[in-house]
C-alpha atoms as a PDB file:
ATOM      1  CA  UNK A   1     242.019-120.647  87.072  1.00  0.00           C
ATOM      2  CA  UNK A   2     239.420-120.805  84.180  1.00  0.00           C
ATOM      3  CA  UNK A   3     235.744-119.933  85.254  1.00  0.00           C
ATOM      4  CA  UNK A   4     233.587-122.264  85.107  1.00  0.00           C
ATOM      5  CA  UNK A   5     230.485-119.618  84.465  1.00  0.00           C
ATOM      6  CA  UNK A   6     231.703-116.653  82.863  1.00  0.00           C
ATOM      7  CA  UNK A   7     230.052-113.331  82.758  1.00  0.00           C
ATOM      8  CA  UNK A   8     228.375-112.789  79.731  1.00  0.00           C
ATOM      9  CA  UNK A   9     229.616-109.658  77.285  1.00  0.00           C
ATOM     10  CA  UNK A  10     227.414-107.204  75.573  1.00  0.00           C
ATOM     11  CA  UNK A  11     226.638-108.501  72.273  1.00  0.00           C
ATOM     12  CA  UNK A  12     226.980-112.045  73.336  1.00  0.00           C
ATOM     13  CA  UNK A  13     223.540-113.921  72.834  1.00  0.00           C
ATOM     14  CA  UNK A  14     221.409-115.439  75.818  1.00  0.00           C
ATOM     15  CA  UNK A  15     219.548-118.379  76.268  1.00  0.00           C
ATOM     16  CA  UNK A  16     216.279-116.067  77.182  1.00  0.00           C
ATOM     17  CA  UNK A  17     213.676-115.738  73.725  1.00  0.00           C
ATOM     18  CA  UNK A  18     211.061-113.576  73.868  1.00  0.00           C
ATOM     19  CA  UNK A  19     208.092-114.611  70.863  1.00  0.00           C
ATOM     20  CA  UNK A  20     206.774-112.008  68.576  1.00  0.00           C
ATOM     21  CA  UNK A  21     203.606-112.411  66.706  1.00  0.00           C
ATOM     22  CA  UNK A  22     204.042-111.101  62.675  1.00  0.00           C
ATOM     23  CA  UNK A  23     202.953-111.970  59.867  1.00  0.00           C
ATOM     24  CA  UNK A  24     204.375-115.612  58.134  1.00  0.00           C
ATOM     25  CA  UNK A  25     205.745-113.769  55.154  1.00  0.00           C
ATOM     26  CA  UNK A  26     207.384-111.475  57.627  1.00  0.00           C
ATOM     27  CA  UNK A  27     208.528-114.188  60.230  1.00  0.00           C
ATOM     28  CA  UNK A  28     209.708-116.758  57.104  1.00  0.00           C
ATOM     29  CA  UNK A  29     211.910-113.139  55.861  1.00  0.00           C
ATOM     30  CA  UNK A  30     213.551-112.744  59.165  1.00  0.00           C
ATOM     31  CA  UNK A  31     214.197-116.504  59.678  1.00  0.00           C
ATOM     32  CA  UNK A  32     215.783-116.204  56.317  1.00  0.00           C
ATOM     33  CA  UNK A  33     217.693-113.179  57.019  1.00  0.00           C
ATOM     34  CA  UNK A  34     218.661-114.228  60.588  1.00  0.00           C
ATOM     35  CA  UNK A  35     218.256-117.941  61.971  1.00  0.00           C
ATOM     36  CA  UNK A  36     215.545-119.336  63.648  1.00  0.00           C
ATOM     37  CA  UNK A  37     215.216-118.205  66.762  1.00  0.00           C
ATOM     38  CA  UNK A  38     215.745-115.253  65.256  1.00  0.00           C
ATOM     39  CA  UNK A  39     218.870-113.534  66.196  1.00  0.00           C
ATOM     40  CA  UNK A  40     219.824-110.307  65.265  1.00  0.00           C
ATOM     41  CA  UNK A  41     223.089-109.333  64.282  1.00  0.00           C
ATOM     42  CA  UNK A  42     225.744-107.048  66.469  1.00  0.00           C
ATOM     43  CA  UNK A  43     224.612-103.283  66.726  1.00  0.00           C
ATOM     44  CA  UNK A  44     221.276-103.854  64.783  1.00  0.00           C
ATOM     45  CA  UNK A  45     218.600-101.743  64.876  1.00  0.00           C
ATOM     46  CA  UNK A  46     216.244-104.173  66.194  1.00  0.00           C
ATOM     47  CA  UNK A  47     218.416-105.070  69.298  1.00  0.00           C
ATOM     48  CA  UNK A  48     218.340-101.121  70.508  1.00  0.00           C
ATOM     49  CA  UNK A  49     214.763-101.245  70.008  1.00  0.00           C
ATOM     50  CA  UNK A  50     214.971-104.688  72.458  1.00  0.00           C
ATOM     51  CA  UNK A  51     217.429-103.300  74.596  1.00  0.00           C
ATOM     52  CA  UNK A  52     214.685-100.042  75.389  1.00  0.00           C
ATOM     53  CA  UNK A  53     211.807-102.288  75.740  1.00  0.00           C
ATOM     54  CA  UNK A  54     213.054-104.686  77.789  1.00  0.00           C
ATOM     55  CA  UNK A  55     212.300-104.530  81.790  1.00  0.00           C
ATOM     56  CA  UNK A  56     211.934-106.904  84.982  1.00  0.00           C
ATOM     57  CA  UNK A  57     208.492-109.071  84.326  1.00  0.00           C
ATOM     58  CA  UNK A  58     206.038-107.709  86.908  1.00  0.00           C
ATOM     59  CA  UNK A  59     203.430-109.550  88.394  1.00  0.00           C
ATOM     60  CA  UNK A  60     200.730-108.687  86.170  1.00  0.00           C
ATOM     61  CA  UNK A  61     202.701-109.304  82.718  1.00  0.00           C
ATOM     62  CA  UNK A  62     201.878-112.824  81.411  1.00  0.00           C
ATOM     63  CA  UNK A  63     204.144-114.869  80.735  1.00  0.00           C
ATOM     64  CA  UNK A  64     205.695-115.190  77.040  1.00  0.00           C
ATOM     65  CA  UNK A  65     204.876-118.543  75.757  1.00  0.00           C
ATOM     66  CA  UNK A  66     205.667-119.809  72.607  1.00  0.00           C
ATOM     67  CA  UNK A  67     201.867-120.002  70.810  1.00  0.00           C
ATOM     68  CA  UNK A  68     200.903-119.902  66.928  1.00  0.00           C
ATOM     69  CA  UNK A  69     201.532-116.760  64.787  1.00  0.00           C
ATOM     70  CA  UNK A  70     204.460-116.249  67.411  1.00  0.00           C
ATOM     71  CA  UNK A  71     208.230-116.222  66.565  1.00  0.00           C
ATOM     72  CA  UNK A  72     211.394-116.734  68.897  1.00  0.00           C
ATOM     73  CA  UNK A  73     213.389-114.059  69.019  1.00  0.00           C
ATOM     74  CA  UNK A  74     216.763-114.713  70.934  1.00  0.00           C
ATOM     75  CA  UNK A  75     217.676-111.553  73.302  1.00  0.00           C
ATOM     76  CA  UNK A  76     221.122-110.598  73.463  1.00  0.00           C
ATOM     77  CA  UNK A  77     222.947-109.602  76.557  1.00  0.00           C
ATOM     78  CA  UNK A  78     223.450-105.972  77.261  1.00  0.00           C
ATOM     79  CA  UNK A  79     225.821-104.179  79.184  1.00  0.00           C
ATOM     80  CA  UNK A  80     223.393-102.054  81.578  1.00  0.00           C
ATOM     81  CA  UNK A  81     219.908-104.749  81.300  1.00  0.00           C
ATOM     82  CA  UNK A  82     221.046-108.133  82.001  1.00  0.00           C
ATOM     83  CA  UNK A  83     218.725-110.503  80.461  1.00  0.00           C
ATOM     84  CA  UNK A  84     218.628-112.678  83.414  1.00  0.00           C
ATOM     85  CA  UNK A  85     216.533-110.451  85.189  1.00  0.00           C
ATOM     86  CA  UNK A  86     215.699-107.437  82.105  1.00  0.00           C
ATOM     87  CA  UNK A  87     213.674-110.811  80.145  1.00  0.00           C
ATOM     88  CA  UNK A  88     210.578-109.310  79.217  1.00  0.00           C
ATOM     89  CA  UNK A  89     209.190-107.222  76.438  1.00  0.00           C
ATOM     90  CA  UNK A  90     206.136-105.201  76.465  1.00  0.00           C
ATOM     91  CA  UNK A  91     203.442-105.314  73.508  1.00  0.00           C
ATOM     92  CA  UNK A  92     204.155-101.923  72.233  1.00  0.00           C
ATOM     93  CA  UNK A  93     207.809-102.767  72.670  1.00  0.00           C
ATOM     94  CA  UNK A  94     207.373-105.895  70.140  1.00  0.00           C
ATOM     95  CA  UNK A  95     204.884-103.556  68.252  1.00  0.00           C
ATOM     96  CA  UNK A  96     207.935-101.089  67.108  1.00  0.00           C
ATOM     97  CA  UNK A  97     210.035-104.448  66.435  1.00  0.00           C
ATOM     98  CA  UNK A  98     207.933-105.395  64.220  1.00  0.00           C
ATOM     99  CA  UNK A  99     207.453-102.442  62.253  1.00  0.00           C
ATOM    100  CA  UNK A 100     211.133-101.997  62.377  1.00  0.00           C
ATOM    101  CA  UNK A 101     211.407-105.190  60.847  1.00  0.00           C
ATOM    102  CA  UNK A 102     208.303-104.581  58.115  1.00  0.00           C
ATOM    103  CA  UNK A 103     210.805-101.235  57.064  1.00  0.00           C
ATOM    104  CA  UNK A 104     213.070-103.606  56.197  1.00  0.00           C
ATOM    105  CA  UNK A 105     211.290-105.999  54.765  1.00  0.00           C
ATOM    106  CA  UNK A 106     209.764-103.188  52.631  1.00  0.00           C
ATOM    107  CA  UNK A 107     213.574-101.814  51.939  1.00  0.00           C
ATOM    108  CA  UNK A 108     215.129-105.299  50.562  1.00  0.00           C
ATOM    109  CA  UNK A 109     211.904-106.189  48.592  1.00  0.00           C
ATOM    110  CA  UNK A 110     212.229-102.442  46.678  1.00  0.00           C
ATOM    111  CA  UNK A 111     216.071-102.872  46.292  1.00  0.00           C
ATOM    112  CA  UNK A 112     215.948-106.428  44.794  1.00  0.00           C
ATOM    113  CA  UNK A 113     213.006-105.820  42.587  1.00  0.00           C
ATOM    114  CA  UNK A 114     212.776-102.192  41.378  1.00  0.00           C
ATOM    115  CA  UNK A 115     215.380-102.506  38.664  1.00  0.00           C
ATOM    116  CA  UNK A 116     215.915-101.765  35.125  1.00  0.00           C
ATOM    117  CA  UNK A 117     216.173-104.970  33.754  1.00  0.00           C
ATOM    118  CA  UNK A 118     212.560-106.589  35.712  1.00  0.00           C
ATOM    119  CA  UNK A 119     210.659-103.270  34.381  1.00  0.00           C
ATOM    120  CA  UNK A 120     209.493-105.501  31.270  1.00  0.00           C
ATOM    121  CA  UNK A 121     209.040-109.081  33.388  1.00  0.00           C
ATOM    122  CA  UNK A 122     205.925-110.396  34.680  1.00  0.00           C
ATOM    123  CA  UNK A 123     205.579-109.077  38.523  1.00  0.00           C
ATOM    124  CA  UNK A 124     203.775-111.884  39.520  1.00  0.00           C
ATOM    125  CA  UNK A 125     206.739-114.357  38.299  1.00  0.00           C
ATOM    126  CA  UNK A 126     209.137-111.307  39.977  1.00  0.00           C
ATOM    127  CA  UNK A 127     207.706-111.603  43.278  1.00  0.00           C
ATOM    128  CA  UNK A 128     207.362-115.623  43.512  1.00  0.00           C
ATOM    129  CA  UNK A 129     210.949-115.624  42.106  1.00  0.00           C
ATOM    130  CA  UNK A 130     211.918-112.915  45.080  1.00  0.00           C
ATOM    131  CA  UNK A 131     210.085-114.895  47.301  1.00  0.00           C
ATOM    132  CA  UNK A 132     211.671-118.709  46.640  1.00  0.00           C
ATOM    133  CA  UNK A 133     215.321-116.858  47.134  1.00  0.00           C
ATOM    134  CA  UNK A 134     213.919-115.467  50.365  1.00  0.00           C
ATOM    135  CA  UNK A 135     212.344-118.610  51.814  1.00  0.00           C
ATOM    136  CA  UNK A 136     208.737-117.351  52.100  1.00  0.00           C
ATOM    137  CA  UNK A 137     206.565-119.910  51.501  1.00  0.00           C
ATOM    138  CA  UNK A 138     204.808-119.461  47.630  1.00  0.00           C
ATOM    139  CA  UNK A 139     201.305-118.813  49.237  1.00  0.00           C
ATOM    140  CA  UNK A 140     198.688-116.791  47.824  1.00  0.00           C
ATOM    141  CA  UNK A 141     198.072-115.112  50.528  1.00  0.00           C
ATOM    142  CA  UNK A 142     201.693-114.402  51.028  1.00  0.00           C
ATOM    143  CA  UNK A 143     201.995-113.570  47.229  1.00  0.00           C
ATOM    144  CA  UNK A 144     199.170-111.032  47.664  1.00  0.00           C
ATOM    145  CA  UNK A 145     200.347-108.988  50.396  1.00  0.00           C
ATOM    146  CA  UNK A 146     204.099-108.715  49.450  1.00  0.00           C
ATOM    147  CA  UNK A 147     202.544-107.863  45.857  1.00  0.00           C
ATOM    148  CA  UNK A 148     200.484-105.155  47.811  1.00  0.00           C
ATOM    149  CA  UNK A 149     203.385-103.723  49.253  1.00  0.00           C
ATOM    150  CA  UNK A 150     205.498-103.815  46.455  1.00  0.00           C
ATOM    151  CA  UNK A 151     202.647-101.548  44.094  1.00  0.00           C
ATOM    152  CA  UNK A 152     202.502 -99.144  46.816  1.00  0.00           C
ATOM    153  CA  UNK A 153     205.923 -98.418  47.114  1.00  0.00           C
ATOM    154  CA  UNK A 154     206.537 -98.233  43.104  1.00  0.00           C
ATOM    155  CA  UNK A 155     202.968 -96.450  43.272  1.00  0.00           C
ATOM    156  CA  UNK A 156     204.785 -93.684  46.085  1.00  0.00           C
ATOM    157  CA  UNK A 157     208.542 -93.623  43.520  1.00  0.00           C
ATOM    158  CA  UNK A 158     206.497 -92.956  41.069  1.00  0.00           C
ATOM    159  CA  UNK A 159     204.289 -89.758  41.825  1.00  0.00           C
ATOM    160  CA  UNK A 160     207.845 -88.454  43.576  1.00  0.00           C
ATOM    161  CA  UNK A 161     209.517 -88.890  40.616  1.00  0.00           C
ATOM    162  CA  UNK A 162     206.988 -87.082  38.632  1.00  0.00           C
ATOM    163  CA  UNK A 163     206.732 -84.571  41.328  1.00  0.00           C
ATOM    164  CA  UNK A 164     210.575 -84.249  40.486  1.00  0.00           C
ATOM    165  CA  UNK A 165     209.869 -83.722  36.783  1.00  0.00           C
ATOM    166  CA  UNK A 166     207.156 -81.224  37.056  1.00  0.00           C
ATOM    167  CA  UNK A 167     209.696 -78.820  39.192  1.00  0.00           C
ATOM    168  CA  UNK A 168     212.325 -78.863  36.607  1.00  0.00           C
END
């Protein structure tokens, strides 16, 4: 006899979202990356980090409503915090999930874009080009800060790679 209700396995994704404010650039990345909700893959990174956050809403935690500058994030079922009861996540909790996610953000942007063959295109075409192929919407202010990011991380490659050339 089939059931009709079936106990959920670990890795299996839940009905229960928790939202996350970030950044649009970031948000429109991770939609891009994984769905929206958002929905992280099997034995990510960023479902460990949920997995430790999450804990029993208590009486004084507000409730997580869906508001602007907030994304869905769907929580996956765990084997030892069942989300039907283990549904909420702390601020500091979606703090580190957030950075987790800027780190990898941070990672794709540098892989995609610090190549040989873009070292004599125009960065600002690179980065709208990067952008378009990673559904972030081609706003200035979006353009700015990935732009930002991108010149500190060359900035950082660089002075280790002279570093690296001075010990020799």
């Amino acid at each position: 006899m089939a059931e009709d209700n079936p106990k959920p396995r670990p890795g299996d994704y839940s009905n229960f979202l928790v939202y996350v404010r970030m950044e649009s650039y970031l948000a429109q990345w991770a939609a891009h990356e994984h769905g929206l909700p958002i929905r992280f893959p099997r034995g990510a990174i960023e479902n460990e980090i949920i997995e430790l956050g999450l804990k029993i809403r208590g009486e004084d935690d507000d409730l997580d409503l869906p508001e602007e500058g907030k994304y869905p994030v769907v929580l996956p079922f765990f084997k030892y915090k069942d989300v039907r009861y283990y549904n909420y996540l702390s601020e500091s909790s979606k703090d580190e999930l957030v950075h987790c996610l800027k780190i990898r953000f941070t990672i794709s942007l540098w892989n995609d874009l610090y190549r040989f063959g873009n070292i004599g295109k125009q960065k600002q075409d690179l980065i709208y080009a990067w952008m378009d192929a990673h559904d972030i919407d081609d706003t200035e202010t979006n353009w700015l800060v990935i732009s930002k990011i991108y010149t500190r991380k060359r900035k950082a490659y660089q002075q280790q790679q002279r570093r690296q050339k001075d010990t020799s």
